[in-house]
C-alpha atoms as a PDB file:
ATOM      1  CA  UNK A   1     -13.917 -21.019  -3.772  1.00  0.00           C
ATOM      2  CA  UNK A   2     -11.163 -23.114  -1.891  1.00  0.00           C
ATOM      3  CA  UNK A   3      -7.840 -22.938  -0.815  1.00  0.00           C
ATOM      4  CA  UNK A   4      -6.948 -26.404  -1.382  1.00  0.00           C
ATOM      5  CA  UNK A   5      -4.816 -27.362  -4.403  1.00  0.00           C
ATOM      6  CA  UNK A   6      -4.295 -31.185  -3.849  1.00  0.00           C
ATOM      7  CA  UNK A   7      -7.765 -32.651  -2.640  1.00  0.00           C
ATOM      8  CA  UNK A   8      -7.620 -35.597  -0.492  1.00  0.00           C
ATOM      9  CA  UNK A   9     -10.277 -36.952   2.025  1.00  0.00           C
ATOM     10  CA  UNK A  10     -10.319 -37.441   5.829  1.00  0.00           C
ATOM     11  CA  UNK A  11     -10.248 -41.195   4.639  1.00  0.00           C
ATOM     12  CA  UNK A  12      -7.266 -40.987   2.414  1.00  0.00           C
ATOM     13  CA  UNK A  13      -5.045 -38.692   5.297  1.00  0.00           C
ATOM     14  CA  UNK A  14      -6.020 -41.388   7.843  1.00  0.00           C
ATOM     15  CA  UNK A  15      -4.737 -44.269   5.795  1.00  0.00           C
ATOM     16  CA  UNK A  16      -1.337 -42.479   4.876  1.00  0.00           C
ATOM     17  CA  UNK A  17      -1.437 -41.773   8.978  1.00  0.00           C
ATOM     18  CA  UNK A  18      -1.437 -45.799   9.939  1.00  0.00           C
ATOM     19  CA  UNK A  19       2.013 -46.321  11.566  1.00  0.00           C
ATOM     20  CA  UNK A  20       2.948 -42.854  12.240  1.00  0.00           C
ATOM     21  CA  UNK A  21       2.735 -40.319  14.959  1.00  0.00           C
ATOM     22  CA  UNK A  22      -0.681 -39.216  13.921  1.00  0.00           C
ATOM     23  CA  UNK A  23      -2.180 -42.919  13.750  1.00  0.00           C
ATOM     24  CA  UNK A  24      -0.882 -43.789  17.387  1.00  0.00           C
ATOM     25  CA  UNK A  25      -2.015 -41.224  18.831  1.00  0.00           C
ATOM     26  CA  UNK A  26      -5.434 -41.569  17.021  1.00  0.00           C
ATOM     27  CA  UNK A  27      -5.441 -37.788  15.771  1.00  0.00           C
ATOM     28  CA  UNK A  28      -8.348 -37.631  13.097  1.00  0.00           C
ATOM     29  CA  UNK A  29      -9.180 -35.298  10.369  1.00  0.00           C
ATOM     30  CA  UNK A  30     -12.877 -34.539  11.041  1.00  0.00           C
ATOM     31  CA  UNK A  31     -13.590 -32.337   8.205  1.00  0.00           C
ATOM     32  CA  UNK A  32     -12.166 -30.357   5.228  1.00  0.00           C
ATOM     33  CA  UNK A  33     -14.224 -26.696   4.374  1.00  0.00           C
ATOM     34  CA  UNK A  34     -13.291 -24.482   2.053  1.00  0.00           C
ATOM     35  CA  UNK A  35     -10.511 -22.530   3.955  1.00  0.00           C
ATOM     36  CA  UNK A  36     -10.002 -24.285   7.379  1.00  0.00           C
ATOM     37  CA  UNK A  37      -9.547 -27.885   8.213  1.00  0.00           C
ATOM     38  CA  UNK A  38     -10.773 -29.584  11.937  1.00  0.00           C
ATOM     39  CA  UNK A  39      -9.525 -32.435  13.523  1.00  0.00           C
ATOM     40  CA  UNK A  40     -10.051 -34.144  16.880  1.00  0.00           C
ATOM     41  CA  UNK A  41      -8.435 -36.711  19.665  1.00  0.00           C
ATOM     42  CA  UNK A  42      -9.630 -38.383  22.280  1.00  0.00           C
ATOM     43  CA  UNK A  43      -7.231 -37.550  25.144  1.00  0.00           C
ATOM     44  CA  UNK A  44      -6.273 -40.997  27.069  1.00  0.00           C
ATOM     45  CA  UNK A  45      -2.887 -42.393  28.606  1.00  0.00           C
ATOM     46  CA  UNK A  46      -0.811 -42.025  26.017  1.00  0.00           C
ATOM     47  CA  UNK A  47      -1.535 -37.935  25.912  1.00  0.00           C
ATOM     48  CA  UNK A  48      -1.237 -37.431  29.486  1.00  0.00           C
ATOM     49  CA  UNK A  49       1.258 -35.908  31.782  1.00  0.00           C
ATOM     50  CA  UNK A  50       1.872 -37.322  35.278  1.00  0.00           C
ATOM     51  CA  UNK A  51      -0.835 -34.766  36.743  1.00  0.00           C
ATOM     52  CA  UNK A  52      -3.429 -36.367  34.589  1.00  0.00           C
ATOM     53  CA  UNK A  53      -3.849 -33.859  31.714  1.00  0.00           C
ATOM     54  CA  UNK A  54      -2.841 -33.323  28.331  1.00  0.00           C
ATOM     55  CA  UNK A  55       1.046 -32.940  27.976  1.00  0.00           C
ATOM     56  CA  UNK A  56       1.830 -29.787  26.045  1.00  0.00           C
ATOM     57  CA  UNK A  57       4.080 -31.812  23.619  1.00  0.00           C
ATOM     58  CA  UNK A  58       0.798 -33.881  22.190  1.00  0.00           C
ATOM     59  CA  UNK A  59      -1.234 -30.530  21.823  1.00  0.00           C
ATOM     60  CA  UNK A  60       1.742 -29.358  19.903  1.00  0.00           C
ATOM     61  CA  UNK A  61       1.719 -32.444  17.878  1.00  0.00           C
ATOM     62  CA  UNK A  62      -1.613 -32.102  16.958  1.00  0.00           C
ATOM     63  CA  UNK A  63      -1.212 -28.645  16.494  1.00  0.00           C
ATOM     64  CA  UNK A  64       1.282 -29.412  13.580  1.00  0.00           C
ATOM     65  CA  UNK A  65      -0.010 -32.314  12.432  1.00  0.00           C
ATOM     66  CA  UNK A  66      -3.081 -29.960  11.291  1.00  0.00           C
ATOM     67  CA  UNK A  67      -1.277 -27.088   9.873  1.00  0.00           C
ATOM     68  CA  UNK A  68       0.931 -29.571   8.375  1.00  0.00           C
ATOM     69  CA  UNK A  69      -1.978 -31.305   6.616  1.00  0.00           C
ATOM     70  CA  UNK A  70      -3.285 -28.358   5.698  1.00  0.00           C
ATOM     71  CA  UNK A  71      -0.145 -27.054   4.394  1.00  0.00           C
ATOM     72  CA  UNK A  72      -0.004 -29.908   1.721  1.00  0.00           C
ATOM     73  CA  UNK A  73      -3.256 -29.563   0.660  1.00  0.00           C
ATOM     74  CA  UNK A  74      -2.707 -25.811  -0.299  1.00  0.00           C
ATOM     75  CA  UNK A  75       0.363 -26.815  -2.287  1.00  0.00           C
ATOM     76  CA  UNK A  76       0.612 -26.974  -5.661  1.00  0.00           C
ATOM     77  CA  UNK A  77       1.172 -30.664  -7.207  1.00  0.00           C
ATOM     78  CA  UNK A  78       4.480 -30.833  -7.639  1.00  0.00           C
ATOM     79  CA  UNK A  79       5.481 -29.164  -4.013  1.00  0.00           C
ATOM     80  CA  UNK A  80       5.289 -29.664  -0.413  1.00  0.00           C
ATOM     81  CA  UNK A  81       5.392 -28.267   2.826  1.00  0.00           C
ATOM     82  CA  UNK A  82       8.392 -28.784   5.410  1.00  0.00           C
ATOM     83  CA  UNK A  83       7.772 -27.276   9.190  1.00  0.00           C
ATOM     84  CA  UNK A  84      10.078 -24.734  10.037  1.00  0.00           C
ATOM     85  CA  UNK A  85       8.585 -23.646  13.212  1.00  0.00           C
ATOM     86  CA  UNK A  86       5.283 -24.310  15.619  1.00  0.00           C
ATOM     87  CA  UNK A  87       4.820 -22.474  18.741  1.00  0.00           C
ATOM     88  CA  UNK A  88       1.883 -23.202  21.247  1.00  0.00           C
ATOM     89  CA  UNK A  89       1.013 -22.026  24.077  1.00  0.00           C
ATOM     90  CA  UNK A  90      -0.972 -23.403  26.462  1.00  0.00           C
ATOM     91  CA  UNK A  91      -3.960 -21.580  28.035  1.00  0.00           C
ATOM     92  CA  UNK A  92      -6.059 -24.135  30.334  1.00  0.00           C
ATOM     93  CA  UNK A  93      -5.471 -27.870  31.407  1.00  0.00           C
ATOM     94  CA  UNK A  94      -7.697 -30.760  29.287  1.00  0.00           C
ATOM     95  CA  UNK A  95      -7.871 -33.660  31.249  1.00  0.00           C
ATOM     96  CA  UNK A  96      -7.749 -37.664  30.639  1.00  0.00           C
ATOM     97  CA  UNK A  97     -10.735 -38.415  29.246  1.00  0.00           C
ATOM     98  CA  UNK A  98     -11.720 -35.495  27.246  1.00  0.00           C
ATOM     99  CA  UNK A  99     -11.348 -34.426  23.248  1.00  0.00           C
ATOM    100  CA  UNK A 100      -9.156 -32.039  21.967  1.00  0.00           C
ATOM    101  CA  UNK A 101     -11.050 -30.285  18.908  1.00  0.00           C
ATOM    102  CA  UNK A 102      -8.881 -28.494  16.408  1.00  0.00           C
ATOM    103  CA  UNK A 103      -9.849 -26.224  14.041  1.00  0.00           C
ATOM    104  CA  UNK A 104      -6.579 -24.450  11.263  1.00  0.00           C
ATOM    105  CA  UNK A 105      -7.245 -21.679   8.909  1.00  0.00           C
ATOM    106  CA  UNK A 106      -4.561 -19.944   7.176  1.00  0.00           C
ATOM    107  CA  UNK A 107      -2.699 -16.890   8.416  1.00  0.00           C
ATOM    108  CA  UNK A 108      -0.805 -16.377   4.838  1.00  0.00           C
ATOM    109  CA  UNK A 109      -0.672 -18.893   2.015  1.00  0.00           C
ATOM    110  CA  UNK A 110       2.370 -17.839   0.102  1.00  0.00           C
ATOM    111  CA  UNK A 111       4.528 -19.357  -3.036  1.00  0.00           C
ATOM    112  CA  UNK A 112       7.128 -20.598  -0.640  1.00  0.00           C
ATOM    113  CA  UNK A 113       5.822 -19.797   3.013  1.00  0.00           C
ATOM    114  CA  UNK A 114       2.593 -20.525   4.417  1.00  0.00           C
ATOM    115  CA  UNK A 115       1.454 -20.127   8.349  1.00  0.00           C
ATOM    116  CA  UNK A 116      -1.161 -21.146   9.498  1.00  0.00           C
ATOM    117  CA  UNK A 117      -3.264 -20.649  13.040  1.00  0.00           C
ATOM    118  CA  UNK A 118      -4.413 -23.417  15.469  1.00  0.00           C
ATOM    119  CA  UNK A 119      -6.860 -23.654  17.421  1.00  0.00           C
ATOM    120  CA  UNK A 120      -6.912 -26.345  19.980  1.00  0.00           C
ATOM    121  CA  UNK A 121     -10.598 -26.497  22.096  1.00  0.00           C
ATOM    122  CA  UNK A 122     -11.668 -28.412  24.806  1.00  0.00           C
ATOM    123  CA  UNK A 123     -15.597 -29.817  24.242  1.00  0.00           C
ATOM    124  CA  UNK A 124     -17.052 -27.031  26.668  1.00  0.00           C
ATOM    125  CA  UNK A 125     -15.374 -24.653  23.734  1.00  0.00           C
ATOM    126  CA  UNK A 126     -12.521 -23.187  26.238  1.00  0.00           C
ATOM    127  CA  UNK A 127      -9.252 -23.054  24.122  1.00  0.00           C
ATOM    128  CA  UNK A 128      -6.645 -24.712  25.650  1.00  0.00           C
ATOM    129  CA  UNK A 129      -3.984 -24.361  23.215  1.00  0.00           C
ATOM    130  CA  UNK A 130      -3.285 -21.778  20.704  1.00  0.00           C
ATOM    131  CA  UNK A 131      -0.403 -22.203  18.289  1.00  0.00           C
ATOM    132  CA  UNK A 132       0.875 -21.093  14.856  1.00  0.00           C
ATOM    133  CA  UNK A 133       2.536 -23.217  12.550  1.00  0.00           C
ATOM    134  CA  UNK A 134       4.800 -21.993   9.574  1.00  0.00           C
ATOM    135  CA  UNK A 135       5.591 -23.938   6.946  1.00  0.00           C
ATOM    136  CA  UNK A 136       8.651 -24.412   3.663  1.00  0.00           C
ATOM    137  CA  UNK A 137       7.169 -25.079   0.579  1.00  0.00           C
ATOM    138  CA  UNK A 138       9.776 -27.142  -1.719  1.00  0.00           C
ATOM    139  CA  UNK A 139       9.486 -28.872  -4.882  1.00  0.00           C
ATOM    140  CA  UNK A 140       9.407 -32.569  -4.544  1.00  0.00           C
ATOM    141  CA  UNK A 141      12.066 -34.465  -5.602  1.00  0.00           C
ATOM    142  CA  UNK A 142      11.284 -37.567  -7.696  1.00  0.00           C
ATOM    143  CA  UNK A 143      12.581 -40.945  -6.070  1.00  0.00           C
END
């Protein structure tokens, strides 16, 4: 059983994400289970604070950009999912170099609210970010 009512591939988010935030920053969508959704970036210059690690604005855009993702996906077609708020906080330092692993399961999937919990790891498996991320869920309107 999934969660997901619009099915899309890590492929297929990754071309939509050419030109944005996500695609500069080179966040990928590593996999899609059944209920949670992981994602990954390498952290480099562009991520980095003046002390050398990971500024706590790009672990919040990650952050979002996976409960965000995922947040679509469990939409029904017809609807999607506007941000209303993201909080993070910030446990431990990652440093230039190293790959922030994400991994968002749902808190609540609701008809017109979801929220959603991120985790943000470092590759020895400390957390270095944990955030929540809740989201509007609004009917599309056609062009």
């Amino acid at each position: 059983m999934t969660i997901w009512r619009q099915h899309t591939t890590p492929d297929e988010i990754h071309a939509r994400s050419a030109g944005t935030v996500n695609g500069l920053l080179g966040i990928r969508i590593t996999e899609i289970g059944p209920d949670f959704l992981r994602g990954e970036m390498e952290v480099d210059e562009r991520h980095i604070q003046p002390f050398g690690v990971i500024h706590g604005g790009v672990s919040a855009v990650l952050a979002e950009t996976l409960g965000s993702v995922a947040s679509m996906m469990a939409c029904d077609p017809g609807f999607m999912a506007v941000g209303t708020e993201l909080n993070a906080s910030h446990l431990r330092p990652l440093p230039k170099g190293g790959r922030a692993m994400g991994l968002c399961t749902p808190l609540r999937i609701g008809r017109s609210m979801h929220v959603w919990n991120i985790e943000l790891r470092r590759e020895d498996g400390e957390m270095f970010c944990i955030s929540r991320l809740t989201t509007a869920i609004i009917e599309r309107k056609s062009a």
